[in-house]
Protein backbone atom coordinates (compact mmCIF):
# COMPACT_ATOMS: atom_id res chain seq x y z
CA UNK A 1 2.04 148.98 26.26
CA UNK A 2 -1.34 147.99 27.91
CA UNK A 3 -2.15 146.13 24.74
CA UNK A 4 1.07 144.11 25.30
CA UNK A 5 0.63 143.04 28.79
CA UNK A 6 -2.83 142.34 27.86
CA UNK A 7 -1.75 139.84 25.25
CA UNK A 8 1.02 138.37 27.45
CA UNK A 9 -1.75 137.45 29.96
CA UNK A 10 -3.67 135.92 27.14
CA UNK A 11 -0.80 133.46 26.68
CA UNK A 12 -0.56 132.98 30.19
CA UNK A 13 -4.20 132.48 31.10
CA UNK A 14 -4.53 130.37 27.60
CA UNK A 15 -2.67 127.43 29.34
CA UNK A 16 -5.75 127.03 32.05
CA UNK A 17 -7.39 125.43 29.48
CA UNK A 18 -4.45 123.88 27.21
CA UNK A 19 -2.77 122.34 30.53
CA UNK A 20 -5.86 121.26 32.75
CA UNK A 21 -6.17 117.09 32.28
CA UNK A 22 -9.16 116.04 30.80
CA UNK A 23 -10.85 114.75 27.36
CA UNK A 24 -8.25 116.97 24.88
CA UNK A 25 -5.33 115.89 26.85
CA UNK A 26 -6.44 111.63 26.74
CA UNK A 27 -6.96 112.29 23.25
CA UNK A 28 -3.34 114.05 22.34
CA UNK A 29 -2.01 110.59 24.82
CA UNK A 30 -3.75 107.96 23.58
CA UNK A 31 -3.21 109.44 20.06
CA UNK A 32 0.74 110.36 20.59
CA UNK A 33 1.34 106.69 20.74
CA UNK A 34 0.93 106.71 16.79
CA UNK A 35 2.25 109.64 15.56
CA UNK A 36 4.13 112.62 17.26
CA UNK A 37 2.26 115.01 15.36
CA UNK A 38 -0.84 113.78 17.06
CA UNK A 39 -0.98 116.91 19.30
CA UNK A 40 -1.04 119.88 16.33
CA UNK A 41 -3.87 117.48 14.93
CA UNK A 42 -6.18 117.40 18.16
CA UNK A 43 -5.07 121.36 18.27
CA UNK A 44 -6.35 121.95 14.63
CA UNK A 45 -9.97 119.76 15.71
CA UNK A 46 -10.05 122.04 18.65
CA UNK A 47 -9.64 125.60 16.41
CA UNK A 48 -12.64 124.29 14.66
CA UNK A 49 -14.64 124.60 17.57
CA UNK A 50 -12.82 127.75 19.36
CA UNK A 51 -12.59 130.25 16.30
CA UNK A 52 -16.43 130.10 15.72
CA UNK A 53 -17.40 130.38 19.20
CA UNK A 54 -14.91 133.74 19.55
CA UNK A 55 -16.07 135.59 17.08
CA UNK A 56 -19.54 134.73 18.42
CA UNK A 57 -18.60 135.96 21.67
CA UNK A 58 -16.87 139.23 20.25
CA UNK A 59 -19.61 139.97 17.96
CA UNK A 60 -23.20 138.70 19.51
CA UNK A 61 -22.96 138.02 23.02
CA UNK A 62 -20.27 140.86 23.79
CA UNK A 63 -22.98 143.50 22.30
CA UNK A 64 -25.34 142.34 25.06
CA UNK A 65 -22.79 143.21 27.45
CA UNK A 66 -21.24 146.47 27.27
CA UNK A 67 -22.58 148.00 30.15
CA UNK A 68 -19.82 148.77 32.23
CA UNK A 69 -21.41 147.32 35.28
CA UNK A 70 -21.96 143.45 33.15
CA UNK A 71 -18.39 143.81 32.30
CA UNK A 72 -17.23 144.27 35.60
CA UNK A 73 -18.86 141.14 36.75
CA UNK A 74 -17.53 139.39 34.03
CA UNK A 75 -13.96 140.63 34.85
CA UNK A 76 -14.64 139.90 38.20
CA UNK A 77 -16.36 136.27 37.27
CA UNK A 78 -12.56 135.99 35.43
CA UNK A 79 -11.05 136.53 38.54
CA UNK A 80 -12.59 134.36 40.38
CA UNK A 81 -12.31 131.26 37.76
CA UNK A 82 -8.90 132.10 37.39
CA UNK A 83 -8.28 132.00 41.29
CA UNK A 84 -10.17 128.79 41.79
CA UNK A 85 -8.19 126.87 39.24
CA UNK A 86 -4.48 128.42 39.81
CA UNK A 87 -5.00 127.32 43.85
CA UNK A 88 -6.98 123.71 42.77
CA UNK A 89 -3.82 123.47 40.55
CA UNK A 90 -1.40 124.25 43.62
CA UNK A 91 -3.12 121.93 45.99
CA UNK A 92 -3.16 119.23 43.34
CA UNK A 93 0.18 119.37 41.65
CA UNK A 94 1.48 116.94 44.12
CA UNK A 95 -1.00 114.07 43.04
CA UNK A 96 -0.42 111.37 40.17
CA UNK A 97 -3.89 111.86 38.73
CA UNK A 98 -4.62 109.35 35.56
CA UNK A 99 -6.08 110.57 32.68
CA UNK A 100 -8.59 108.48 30.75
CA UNK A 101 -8.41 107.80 27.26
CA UNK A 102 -10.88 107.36 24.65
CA UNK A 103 -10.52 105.72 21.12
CA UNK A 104 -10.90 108.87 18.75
CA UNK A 105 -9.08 110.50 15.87
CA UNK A 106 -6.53 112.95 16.43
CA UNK A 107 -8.37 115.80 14.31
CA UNK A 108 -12.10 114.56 15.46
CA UNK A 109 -10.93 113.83 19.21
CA UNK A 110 -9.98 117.73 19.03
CA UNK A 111 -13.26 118.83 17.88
CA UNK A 112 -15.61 115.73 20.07
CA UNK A 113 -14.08 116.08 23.25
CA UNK A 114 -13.62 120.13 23.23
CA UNK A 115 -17.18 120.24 24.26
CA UNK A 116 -16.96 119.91 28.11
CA UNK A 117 -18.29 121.50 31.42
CA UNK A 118 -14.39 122.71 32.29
CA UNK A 119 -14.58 124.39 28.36
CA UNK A 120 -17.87 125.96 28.58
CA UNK A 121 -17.51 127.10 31.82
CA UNK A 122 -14.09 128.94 31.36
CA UNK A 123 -15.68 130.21 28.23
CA UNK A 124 -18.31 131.80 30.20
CA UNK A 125 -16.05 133.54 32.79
CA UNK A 126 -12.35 133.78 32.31
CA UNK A 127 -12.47 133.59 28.15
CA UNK A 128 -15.85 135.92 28.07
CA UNK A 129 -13.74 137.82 30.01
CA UNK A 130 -10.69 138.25 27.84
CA UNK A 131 -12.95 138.61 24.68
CA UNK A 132 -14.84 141.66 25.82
CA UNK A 133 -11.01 143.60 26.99
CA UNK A 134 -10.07 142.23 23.59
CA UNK A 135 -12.79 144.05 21.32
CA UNK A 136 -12.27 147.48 23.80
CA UNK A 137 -8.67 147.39 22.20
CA UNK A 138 -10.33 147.31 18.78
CA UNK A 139 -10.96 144.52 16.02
CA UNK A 140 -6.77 144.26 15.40
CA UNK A 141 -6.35 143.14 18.84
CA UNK A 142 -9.09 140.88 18.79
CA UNK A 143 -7.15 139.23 15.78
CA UNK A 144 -4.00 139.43 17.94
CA UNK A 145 -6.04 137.53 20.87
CA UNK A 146 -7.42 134.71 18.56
CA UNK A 147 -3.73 133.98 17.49
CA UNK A 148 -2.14 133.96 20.40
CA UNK A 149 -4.77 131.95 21.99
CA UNK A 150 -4.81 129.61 19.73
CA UNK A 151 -0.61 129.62 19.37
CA UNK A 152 -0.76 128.30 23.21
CA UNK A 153 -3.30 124.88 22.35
CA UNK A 154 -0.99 124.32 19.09
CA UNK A 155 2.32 125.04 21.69
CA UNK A 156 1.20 122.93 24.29
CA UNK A 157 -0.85 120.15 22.64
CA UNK A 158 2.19 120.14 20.11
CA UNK A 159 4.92 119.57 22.67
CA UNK A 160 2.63 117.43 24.60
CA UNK A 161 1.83 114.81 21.80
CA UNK A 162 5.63 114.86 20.62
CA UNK A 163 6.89 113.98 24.29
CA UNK A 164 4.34 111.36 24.93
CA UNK A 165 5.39 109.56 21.68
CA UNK A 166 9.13 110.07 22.40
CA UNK A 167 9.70 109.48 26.13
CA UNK A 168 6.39 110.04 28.33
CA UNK A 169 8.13 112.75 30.00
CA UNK A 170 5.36 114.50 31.24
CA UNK A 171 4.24 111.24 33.41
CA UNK A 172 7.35 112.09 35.50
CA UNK A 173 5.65 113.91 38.93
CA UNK A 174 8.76 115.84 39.72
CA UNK A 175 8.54 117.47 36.37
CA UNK A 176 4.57 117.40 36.20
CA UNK A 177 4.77 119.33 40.02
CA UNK A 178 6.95 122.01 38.49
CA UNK A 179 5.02 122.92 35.87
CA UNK A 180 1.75 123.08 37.79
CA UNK A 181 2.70 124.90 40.74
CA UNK A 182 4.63 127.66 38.46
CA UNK A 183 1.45 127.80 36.30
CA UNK A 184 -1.07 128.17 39.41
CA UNK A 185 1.20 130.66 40.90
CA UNK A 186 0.92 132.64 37.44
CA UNK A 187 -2.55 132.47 37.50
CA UNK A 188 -3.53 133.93 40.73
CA UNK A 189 -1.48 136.77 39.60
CA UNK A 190 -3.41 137.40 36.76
CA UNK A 191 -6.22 137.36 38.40
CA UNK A 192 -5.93 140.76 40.03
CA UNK A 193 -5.27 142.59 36.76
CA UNK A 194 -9.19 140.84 35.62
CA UNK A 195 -9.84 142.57 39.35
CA UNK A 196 -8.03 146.06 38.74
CA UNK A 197 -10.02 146.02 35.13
CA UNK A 198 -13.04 145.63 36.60
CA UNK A 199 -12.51 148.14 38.84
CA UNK A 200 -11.88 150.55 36.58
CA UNK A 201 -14.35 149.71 34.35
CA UNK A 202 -16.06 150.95 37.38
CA UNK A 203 -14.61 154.00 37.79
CA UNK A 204 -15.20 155.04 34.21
CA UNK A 205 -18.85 154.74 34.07
């Protein structure tokens, strides 16, 4: 059961990075305009960049940090990302923010623009985070993590590219609002289980 809720968090915390505006989301617009397939394309450029770092994480970087008291502060680290951007998502969910828009390739905008301080830094906290409760499951759930992960850019950059190119819903504010507010809300609530898991992690030692 623990392994369940952990994965349904993954696919809630996933869309922190999937949903924030920046270089991934101008390229899925500016791309959309051409095709509506133009979001599974900057999705696929993107997996090209995540899937390597992952397994890097899970299997270099994550052996440097299996002292319960590093993985603490990285669940706590987690917690903290996670609580930063669910309230700067809350406080800006009201505002019609533009999003800039650069002239690359669907597939190469994907892999280009997902280098970015926003990426590496949730990388470094909140992913870090998810990767090292991952591989304490075992190397099956780790599997399970890189799908779903990876299921929520697809979902999201997916529905994203194929209602800019039909409609431009997402440019309505009402609807925009909505989707923030619920998402922030989810977020700061999935912050405490990164702060209960580091506190057992804790307890453990």
């Amino acid at each position: 059961m623990e392994r369940v809720l952990f994965l349904l968090s993954v696919f809630v915390i996933s869309f922190t990075g999937a949903m924030m505006p920046g270089p991934v989301t101008a390229v899925v617009i500016a791309n959309a305009r051409h095709s509506r397939f133009a979001g599974f394309v900057v999705a696929a450029g993107h997996a090209v960049i995540e899937i390597p770092l992952i397994l890097f994480l899970a299997f270099y970087a994550a052996n440097f940090m299996e002292d319960p008291l590093v993985h603490a502060v990285i669940a706590f680290a987690g917690a903290a990302m996670l609580l930063y951007v669910g309230g700067d998502m809350i406080k800006k969910s009201g505002r019609d923010e533009s999003i800039r828009t650069k002239n690359y390739s669907a597939f190469l905008g994907g892999i280009v623009t997902s280098i970015n301080p926003y990426f590496i830094l949730w990388w470094a906290t909140t992913g870090l985070a998810m990767v090292l409760q991952a591989k304490s499951f075992g190397r099956g759930v780790l599997i399970f993590f890189i799908i779903v992960h990876l299921s929520v850019d697809f979902l999201w950059d997916g529905i994203l590219g194929y209602l800019m190119h039909r409609s431009g819903v997402y440019n309505f504010p009402r609807v925009r609002k909505i989707v923030t507010l619920s998402l922030g809300a989810c977020l700061m609530l999935v912050a405490l289980y990164f702060v209960f898991s580091g506190i057992n992690v804790l307890g453990g030692r």
